[in-house]
Protein backbone atom coordinates (compact mmCIF):
# COMPACT_ATOMS: atom_id res chain seq x y z
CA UNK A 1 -3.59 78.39 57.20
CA UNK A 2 -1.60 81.61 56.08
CA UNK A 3 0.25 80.83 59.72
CA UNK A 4 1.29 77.28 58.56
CA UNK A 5 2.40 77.98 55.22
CA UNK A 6 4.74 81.01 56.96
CA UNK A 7 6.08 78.30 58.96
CA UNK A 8 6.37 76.27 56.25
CA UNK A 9 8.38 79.26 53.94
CA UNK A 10 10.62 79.88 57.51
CA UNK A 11 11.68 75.60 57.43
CA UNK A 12 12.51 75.92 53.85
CA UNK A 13 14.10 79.37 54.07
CA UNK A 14 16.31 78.26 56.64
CA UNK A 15 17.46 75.05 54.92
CA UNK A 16 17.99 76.87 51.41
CA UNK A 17 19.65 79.75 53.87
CA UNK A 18 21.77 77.46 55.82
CA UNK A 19 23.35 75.80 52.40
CA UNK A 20 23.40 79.50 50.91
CA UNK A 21 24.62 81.55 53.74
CA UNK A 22 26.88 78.85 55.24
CA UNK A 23 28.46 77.98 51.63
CA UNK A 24 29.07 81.62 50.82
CA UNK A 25 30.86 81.99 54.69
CA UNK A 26 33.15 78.95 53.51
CA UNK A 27 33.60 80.48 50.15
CA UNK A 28 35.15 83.90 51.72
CA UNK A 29 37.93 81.87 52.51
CA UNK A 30 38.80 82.07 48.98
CA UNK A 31 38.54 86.08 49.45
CA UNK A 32 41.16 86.09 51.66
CA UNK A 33 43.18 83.31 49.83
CA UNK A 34 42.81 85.17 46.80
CA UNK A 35 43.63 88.72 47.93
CA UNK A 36 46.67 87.85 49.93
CA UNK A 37 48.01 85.77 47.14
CA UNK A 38 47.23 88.10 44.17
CA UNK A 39 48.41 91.15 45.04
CA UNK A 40 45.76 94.51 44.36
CA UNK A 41 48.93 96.03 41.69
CA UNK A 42 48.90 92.53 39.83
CA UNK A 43 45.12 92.90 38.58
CA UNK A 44 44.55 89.20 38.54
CA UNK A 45 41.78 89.63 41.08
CA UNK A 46 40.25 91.96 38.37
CA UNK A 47 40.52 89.34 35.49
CA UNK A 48 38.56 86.82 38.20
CA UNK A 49 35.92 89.33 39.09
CA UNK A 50 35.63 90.28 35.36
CA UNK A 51 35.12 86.52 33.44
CA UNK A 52 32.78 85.62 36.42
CA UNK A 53 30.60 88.37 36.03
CA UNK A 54 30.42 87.38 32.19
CA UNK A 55 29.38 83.87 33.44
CA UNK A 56 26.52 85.44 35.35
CA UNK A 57 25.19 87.34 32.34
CA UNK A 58 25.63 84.12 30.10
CA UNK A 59 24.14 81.49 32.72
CA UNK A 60 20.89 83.92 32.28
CA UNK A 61 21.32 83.57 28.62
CA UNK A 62 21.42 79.90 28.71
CA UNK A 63 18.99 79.44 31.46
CA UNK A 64 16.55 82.03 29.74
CA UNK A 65 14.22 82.29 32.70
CA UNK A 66 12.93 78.76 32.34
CA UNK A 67 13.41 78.00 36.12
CA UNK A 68 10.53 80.32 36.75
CA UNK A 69 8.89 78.56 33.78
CA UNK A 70 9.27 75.39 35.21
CA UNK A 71 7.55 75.99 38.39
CA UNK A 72 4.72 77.80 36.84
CA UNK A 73 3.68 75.05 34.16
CA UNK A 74 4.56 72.58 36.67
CA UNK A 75 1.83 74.25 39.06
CA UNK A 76 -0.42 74.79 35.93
CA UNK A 77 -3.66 72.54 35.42
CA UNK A 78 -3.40 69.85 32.52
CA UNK A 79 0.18 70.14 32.67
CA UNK A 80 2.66 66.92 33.75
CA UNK A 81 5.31 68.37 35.79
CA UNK A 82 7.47 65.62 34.76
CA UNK A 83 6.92 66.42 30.87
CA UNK A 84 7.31 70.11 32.31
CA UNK A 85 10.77 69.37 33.67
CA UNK A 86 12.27 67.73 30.94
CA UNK A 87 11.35 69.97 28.22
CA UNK A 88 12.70 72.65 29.72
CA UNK A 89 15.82 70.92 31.11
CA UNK A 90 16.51 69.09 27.86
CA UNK A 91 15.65 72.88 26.06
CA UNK A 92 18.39 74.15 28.21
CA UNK A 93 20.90 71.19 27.62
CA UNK A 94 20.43 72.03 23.97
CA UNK A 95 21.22 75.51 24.07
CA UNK A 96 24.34 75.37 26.16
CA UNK A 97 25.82 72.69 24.42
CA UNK A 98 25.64 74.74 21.27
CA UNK A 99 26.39 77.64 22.91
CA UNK A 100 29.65 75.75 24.09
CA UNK A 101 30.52 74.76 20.44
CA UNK A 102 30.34 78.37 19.07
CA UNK A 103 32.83 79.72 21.56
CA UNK A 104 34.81 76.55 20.48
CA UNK A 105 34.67 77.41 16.75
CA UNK A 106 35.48 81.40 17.31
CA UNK A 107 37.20 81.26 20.49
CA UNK A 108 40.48 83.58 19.25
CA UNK A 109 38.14 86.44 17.86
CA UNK A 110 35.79 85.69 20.69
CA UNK A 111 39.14 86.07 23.33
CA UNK A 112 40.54 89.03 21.09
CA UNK A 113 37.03 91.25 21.57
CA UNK A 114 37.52 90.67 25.15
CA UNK A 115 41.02 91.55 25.72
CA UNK A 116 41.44 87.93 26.85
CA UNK A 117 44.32 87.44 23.96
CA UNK A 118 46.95 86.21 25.87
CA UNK A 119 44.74 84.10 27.75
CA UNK A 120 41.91 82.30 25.28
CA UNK A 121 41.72 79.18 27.40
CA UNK A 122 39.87 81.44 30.26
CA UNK A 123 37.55 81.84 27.70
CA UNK A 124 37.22 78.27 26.52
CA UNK A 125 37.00 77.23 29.89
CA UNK A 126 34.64 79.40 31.38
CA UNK A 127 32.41 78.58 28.33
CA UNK A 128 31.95 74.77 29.92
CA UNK A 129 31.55 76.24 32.96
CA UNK A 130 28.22 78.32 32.60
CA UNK A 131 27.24 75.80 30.23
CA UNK A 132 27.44 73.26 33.01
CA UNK A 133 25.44 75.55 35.40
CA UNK A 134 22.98 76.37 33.21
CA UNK A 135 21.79 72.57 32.85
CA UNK A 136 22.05 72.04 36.80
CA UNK A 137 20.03 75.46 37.10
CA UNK A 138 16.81 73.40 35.68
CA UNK A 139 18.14 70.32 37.68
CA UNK A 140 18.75 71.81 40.82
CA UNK A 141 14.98 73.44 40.73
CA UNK A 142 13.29 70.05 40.03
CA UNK A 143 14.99 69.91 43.92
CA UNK A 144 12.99 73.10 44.68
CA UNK A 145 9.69 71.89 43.32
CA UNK A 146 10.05 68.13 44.90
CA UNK A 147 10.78 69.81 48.38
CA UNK A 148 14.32 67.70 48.73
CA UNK A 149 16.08 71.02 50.51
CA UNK A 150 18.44 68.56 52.06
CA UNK A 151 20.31 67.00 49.03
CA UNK A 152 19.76 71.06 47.09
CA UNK A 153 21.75 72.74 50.38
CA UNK A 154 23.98 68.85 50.22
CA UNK A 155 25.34 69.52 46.79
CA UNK A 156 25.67 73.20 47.03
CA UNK A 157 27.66 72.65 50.07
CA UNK A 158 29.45 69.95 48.46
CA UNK A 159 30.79 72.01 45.71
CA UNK A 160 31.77 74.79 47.83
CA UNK A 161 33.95 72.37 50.21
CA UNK A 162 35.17 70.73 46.66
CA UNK A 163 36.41 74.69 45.46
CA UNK A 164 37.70 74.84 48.72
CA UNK A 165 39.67 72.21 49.16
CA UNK A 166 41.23 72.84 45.50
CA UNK A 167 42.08 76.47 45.60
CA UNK A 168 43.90 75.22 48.94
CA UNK A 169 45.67 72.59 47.49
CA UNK A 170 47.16 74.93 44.85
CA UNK A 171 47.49 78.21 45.88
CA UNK A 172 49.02 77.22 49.50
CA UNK A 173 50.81 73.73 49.17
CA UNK A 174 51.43 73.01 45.34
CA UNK A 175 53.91 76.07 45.66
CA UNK A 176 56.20 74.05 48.16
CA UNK A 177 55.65 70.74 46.58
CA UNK A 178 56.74 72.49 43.05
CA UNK A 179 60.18 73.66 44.80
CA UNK A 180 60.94 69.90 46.78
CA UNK A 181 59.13 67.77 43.77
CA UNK A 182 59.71 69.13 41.10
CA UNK A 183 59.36 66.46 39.24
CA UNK A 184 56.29 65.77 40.76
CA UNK A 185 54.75 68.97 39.60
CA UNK A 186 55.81 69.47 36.53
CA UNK A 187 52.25 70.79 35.69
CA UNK A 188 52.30 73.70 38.21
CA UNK A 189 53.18 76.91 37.34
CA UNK A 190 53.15 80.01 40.47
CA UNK A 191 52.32 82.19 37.66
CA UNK A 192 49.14 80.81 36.41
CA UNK A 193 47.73 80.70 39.31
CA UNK A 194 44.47 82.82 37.93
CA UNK A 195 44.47 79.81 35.12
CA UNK A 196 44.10 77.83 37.95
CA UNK A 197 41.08 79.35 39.87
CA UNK A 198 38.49 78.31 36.87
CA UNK A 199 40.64 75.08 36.00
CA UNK A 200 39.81 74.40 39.63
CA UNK A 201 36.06 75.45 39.07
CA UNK A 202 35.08 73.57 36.28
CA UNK A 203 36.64 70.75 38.32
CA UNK A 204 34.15 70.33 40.62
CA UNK A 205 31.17 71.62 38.37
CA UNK A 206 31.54 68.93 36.59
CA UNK A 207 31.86 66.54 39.82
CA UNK A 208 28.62 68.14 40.69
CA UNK A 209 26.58 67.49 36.95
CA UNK A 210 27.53 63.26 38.04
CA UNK A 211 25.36 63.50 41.17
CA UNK A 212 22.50 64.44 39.04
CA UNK A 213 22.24 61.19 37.98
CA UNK A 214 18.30 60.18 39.28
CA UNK A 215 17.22 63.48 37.75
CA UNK A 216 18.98 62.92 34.95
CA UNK A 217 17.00 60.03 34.22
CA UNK A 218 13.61 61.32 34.44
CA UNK A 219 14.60 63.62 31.17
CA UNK A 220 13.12 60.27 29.75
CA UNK A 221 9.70 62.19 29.21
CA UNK A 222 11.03 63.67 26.31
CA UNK A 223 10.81 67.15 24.75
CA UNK A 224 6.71 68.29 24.17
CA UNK A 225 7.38 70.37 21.52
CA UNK A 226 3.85 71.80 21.78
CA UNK A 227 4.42 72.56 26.08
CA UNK A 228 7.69 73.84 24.69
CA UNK A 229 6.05 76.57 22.42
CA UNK A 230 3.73 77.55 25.40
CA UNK A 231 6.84 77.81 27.77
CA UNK A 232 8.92 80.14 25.45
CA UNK A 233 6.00 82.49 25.19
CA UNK A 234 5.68 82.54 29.24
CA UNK A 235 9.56 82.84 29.10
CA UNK A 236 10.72 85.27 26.67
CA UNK A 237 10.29 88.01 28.97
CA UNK A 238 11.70 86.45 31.98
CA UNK A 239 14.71 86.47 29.65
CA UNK A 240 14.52 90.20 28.95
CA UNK A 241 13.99 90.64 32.79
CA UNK A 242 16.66 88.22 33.90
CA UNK A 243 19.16 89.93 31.53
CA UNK A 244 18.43 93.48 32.22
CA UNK A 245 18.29 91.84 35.75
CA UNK A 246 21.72 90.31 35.78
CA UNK A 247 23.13 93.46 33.55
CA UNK A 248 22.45 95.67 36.93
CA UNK A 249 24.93 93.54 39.10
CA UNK A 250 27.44 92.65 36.56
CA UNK A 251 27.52 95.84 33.91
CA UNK A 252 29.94 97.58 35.75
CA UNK A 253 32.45 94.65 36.03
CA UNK A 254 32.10 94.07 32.81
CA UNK A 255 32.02 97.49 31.46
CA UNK A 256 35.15 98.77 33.96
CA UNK A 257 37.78 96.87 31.54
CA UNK A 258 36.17 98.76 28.78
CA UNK A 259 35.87 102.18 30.09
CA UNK A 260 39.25 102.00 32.02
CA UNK A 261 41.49 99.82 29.94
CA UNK A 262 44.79 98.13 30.30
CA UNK A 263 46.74 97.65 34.03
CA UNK A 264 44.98 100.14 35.76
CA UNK A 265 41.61 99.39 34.83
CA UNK A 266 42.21 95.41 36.16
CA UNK A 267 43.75 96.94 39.68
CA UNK A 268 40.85 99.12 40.12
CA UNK A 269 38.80 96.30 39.36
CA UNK A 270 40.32 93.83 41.33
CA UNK A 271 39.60 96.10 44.62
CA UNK A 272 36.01 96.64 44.08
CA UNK A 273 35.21 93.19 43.41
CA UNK A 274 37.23 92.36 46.65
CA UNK A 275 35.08 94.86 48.83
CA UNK A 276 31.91 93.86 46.88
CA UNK A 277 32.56 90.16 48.25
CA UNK A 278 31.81 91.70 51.96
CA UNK A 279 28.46 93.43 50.75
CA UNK A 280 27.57 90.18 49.47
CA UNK A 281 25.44 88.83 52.65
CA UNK A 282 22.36 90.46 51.00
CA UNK A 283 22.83 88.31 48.39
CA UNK A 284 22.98 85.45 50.04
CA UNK A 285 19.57 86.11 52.57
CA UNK A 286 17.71 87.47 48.80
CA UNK A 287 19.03 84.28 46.83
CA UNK A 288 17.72 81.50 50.33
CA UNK A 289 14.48 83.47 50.20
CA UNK A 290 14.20 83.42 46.68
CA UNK A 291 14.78 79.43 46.86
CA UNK A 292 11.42 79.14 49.20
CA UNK A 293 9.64 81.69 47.98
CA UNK A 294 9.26 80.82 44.12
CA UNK A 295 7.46 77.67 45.04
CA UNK A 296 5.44 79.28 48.15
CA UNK A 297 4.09 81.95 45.91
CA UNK A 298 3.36 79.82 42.65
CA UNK A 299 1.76 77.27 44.95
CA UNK A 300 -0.84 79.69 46.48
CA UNK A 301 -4.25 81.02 46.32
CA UNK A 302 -4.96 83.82 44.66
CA UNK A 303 -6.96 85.67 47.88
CA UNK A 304 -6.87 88.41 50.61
CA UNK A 305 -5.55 86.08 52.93
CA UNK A 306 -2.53 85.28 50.36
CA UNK A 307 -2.09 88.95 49.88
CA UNK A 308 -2.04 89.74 53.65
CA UNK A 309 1.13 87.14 53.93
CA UNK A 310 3.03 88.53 51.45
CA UNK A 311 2.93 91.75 53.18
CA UNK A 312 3.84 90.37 56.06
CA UNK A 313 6.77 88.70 54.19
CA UNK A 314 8.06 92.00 52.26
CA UNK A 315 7.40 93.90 55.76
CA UNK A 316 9.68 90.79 57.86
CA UNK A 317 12.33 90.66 54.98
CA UNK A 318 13.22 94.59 55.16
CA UNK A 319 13.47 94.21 58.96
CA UNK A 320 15.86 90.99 58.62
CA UNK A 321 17.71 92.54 55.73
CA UNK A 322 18.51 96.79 57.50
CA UNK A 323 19.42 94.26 60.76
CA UNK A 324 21.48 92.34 58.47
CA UNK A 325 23.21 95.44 56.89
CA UNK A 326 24.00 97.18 60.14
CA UNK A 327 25.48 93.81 61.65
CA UNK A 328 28.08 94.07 58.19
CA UNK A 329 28.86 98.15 58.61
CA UNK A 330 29.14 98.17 62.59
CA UNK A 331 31.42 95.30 62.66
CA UNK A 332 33.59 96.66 59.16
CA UNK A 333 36.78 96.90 61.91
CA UNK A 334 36.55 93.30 62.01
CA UNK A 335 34.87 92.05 58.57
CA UNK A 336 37.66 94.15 56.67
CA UNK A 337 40.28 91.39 57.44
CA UNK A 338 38.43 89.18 55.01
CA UNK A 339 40.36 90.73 52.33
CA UNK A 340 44.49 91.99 52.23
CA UNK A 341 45.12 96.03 53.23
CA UNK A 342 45.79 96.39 50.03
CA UNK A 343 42.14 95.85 48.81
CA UNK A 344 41.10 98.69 52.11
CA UNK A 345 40.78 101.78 50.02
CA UNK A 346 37.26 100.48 48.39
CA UNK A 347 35.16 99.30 51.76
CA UNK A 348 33.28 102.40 51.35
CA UNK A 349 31.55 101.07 48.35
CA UNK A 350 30.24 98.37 50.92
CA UNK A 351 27.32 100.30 52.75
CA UNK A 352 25.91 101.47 48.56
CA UNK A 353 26.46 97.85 47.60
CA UNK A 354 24.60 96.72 50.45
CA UNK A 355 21.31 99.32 50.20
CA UNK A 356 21.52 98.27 46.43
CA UNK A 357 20.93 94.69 47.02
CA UNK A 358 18.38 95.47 49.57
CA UNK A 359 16.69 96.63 46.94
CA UNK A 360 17.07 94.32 44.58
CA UNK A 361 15.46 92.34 46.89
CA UNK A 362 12.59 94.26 47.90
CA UNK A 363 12.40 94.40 43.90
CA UNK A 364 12.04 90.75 43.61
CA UNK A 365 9.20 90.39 46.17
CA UNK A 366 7.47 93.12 44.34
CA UNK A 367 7.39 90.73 41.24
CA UNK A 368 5.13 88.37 41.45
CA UNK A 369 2.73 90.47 40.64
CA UNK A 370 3.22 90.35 36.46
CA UNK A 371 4.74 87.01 37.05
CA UNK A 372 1.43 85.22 38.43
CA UNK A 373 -1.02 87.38 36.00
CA UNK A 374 1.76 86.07 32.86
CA UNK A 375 2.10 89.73 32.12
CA UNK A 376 6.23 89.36 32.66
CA UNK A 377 6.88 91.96 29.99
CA UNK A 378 6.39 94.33 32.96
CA UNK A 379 9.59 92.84 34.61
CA UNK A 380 11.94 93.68 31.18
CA UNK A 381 10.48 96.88 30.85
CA UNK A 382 11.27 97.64 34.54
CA UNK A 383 14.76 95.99 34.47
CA UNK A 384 15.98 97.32 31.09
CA UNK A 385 14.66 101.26 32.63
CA UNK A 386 16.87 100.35 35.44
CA UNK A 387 19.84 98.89 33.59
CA UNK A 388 19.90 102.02 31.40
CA UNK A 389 20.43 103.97 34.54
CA UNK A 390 22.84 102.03 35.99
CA UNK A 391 24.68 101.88 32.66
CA UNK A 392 24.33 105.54 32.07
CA UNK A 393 25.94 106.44 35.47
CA UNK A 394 29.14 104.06 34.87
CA UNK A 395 30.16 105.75 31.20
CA UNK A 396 29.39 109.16 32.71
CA UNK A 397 31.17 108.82 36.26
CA UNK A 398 33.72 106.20 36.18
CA UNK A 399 36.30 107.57 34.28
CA UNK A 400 36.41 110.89 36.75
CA UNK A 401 35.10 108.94 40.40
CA UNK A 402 35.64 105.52 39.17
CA UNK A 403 34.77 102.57 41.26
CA UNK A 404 32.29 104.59 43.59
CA UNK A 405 30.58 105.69 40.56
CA UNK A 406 30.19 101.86 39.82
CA UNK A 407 28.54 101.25 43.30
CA UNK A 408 26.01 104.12 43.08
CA UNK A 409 25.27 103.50 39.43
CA UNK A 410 23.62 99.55 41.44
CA UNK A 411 21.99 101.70 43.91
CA UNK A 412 20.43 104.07 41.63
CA UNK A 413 19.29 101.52 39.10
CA UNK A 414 17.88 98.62 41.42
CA UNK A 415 16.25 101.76 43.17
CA UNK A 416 14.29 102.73 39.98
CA UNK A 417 13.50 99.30 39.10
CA UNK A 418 12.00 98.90 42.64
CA UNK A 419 9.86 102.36 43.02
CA UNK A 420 8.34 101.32 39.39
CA UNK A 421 7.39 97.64 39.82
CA UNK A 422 5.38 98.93 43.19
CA UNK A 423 3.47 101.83 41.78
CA UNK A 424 2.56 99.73 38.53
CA UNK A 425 1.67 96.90 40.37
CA UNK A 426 -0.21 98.89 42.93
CA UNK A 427 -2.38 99.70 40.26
CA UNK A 428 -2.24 95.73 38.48
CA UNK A 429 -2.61 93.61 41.36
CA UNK A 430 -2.42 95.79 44.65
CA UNK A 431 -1.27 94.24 47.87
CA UNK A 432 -1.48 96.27 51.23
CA UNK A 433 2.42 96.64 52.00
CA UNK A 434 2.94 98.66 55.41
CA UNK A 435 4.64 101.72 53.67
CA UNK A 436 4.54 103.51 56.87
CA UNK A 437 6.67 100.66 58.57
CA UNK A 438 8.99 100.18 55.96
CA UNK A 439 10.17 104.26 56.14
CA UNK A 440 10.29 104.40 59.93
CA UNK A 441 12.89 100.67 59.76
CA UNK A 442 15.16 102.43 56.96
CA UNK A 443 15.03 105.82 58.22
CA UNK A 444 15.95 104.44 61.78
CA UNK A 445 18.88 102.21 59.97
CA UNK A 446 20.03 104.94 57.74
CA UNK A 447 20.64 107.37 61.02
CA UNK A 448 22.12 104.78 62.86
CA UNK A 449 24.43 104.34 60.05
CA UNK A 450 25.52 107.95 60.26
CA UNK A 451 26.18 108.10 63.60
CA UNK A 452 28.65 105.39 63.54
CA UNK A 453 30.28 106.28 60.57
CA UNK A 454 30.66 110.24 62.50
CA UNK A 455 31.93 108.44 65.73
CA UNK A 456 35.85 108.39 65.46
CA UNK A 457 37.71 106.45 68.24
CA UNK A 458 41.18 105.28 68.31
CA UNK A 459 40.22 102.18 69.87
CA UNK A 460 38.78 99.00 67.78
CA UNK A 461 37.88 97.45 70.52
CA UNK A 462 35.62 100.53 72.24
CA UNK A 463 34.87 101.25 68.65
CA UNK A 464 33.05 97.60 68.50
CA UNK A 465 31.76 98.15 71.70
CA UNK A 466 29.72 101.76 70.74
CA UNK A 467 28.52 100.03 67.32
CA UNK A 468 26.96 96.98 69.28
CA UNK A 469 25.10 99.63 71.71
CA UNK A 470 23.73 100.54 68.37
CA UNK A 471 22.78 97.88 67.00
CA UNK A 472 21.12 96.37 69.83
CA UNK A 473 18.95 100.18 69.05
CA UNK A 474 17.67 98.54 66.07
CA UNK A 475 17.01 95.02 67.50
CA UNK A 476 15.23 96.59 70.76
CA UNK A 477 13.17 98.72 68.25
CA UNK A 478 12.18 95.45 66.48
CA UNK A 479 11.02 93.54 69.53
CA UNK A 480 9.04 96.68 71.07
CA UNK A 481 7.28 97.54 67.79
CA UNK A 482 6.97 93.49 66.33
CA UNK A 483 5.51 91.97 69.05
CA UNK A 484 3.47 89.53 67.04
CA UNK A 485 6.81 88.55 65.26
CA UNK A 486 8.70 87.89 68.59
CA UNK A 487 6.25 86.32 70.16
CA UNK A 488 5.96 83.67 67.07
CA UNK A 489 9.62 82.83 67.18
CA UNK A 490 9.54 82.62 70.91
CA UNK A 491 6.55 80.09 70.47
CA UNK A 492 8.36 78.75 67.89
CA UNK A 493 11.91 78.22 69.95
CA UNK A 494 9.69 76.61 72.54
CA UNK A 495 8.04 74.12 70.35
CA UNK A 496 11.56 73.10 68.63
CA UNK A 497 13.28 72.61 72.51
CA UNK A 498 9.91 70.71 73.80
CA UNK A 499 10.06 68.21 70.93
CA UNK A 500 14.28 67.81 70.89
């Protein structure tokens, strides 16, 4: 049984993963778009990467952690799902839409606080935005709960080739169509182009909301304003959690315009969200698993068996994620062309970024713990400890190391969050995780790192060569001391060829 539902968790994983991993490969073409058309001394990379990291804090605001609350009342005995889902979708709906009215009312004070003066429509317009997402958030996990992983990765691809095809259109061809037609293009400015990137965004989010339209309908079942009091005592926490959560990716873009102000501040800013966008594959392979994982958990038993899988899982997700990490830093000669020269001088945030979001995700499989006893308290307690860290570090460092200091402050605070949620829950609701493993993979990752980075050769192509000789270290460790795990996706290869 604990066999099928791994297989089971791998199917999903790899359709949430291939609509994740493949959307967020198609969206680095924007990286490159965006960093060879807006220069590193303009700072209007630095704007971008500062009002989206402001829509990541707010979509947790407006989502406040009912997506977690939807799949556990959905899963809960006595409960409808369908009443489930559209109390908390139509909760959500509420909430944004009034959130989107209030930035409406105060937007110039609002834009004013936020050194957006110039520029209040990038607040205005953002606003719809994360209000938008917030409401496909809820709709996008009644997806996850039906099992319909083909029209979730569908529409998440969808918009991506959308955002694409836009930022395309008008940072590479609008420019030449403004000079032969202008009349034409009267609309089109070459320096708005930053205007542009969320005009383009909200676009398509919007597009997106339409194709909602059969889960749209089932918001029929009205608001139960007596589930809804039980949800918002489940959820209040997740809220804390999620934004002490969200404050440890995005504090330090959001704090750097603060703590280094004016020109300078938006230049620095612009280069380590650039290098950032490289680091991001661990966010993509935490965010797929998280997609399969919520329901696979929430649907369980509560037995040894159970527990035995999800050590195997936390055990199989640290090998897949160090593999994935020294794939990114032992190919950096190549992977650095994602982004313009100019943006080279903050790659070596990428290895810290990378170990941070490892784990954040080792963090997140360490949470079910206080999620599936309803004690989620534990999660804001551990998140806010860690945010204050991370926080702490940025106003003490950044003004004499800057960025760097913002890449270790992640690593030090998703580390403390992570070392407390396992010794508390140890105690809670212990599961038998193979510490002993999990050293020996990141100690041997963490040396092969070091060798690499002390290997200087003049050649990229030799240096590629030596770093894959490495790598294959790591993957040759895997198979000798995983045999059980080889063997099942050998046996599972097989099976997939034999039936095609």
């Amino acid at each position: 049984m604990a066999e099928n539902r791994l297989g089971s968790l791998a199917k999903q994983t790899a359709i949430y993963g291939l609509s994740s991993i493949i959307g967020r490969f198609l969206n680095y073409l924007l990286v490159p778009l965006y960093t060879y058309k807006i220069a590193a001394e303009s700072g209007g990379y630095g704007i971008v990467t500062n009002l989206y990291a402001y829509t990541a804090l707010l979509l947790v605001l407006l989502t406040f952690g009912m997506e977690t609350t939807f799949f556990r009342f959905s899963n809960k005995e006595g409960v409808d799902p369908n009443k489930a889902f559209s109390t908390s979708a139509l909760a959500v709906g509420f909430v944004s839409l009034l959130f989107v009215v209030l930035v409406s009312i105060f937007l110039k004070p609002i834009s004013n606080a936020l050194h957006y003066a110039n520029h209040p429509e990038y607040v205005e317009i953002m606003a719809v935005i994360v209000a938008l997402d917030a409401f496909q958030a809820i709709l996008f996990a009644r997806l996850r709960y039906e099992n319909k992983a083909i029209k979730f990765a569908t529409l998440k691809l969808l918009f991506i080739f959308l955002n694409i095809g836009l930022n395309l259109f008008i940072f590479l061809v609008a420019p030449g169509l403004k000079e032969n037609h202008p009349a034409l293009m009267g609309w089109y400015e070459n320096s708005y182009q930053v205007g542009y990137i969320f005009i383009v965004n909200l676009i398509c989010t919007s597009l997106i909301t339409l194709c909602f339209i059969p889960e749209i309908k089932k918001l029929r079942f009205g608001l139960d304003r007596d589930l809804l009091k039980q949800m918002l005592h489940y959820t209040w926490p997740l809220l804390l959690l999620g934004l002490a959560g969200i404050l440890n990716q995005v504090a330090d873009k959001i704090c750097y315009r603060f703590i280094v102000p004016g020109e300078e501040g938006d230049v620095q800013l612009g280069i380590y969200g650039a290098c950032v966008k490289i680091a991001m594959i661990m966010a993509m392979i935490t965010q797929a698993f998280r997609y399969a994982y919520e329901p696979f958990v929430f649907g369980g038993k509560r037995d040894s068996a159970d527990k035995e899988t999800q050590a195997k899982v936390m055990k199989y997700f640290i090998i897949f994620t160090l593999l994935a990490f020294l794939a990114v830093v032992m190919y950096m000669p190549i992977l650095k062309y994602i982004i313009k020269s100019d943006y080279w001088e903050g790659l070596r945030v990428v290895p810290i970024v990378m170990m941070a979001e490892i784990f954040m995700g080792i963090y997140f499989n360490l949470s079910f713990w206080y999620k599936l006893t309803d004690e989620t308290w534990w999660g804001a307690i551990f998140s806010a400890i860690g945010c204050v860290v991370l926080l702490a570090i940025n106003f003490i460092f950044v003004p004499k190391y800057g960025y760097m200091a913002c890449a270790w402050g992640g690593f030090a605070g998703y580390g403390t969050c992570m070392v407390l949620s396992y010794f508390v829950g140890q105690k809670k609701a212990p599961i038998p995780y193979e510490l002993k493993s999990a050293f020996i993979y990141f100690a041997l990752a963490v040396a092969l790192f070091f060798v690499q980075k002390n290997i200087h050769i003049e050649s990229t192509i030799w240096t590629l060569v030596v770093n894959t000789g490495l790598l294959l270290v790591f993957f040759a460790f895997i198979c000798w001391k995983e045999k059980d795990l080889v063997n099942g996706v050998v046996s599972f290869a097989k099976r997939k060829i034999s039936k095609s």
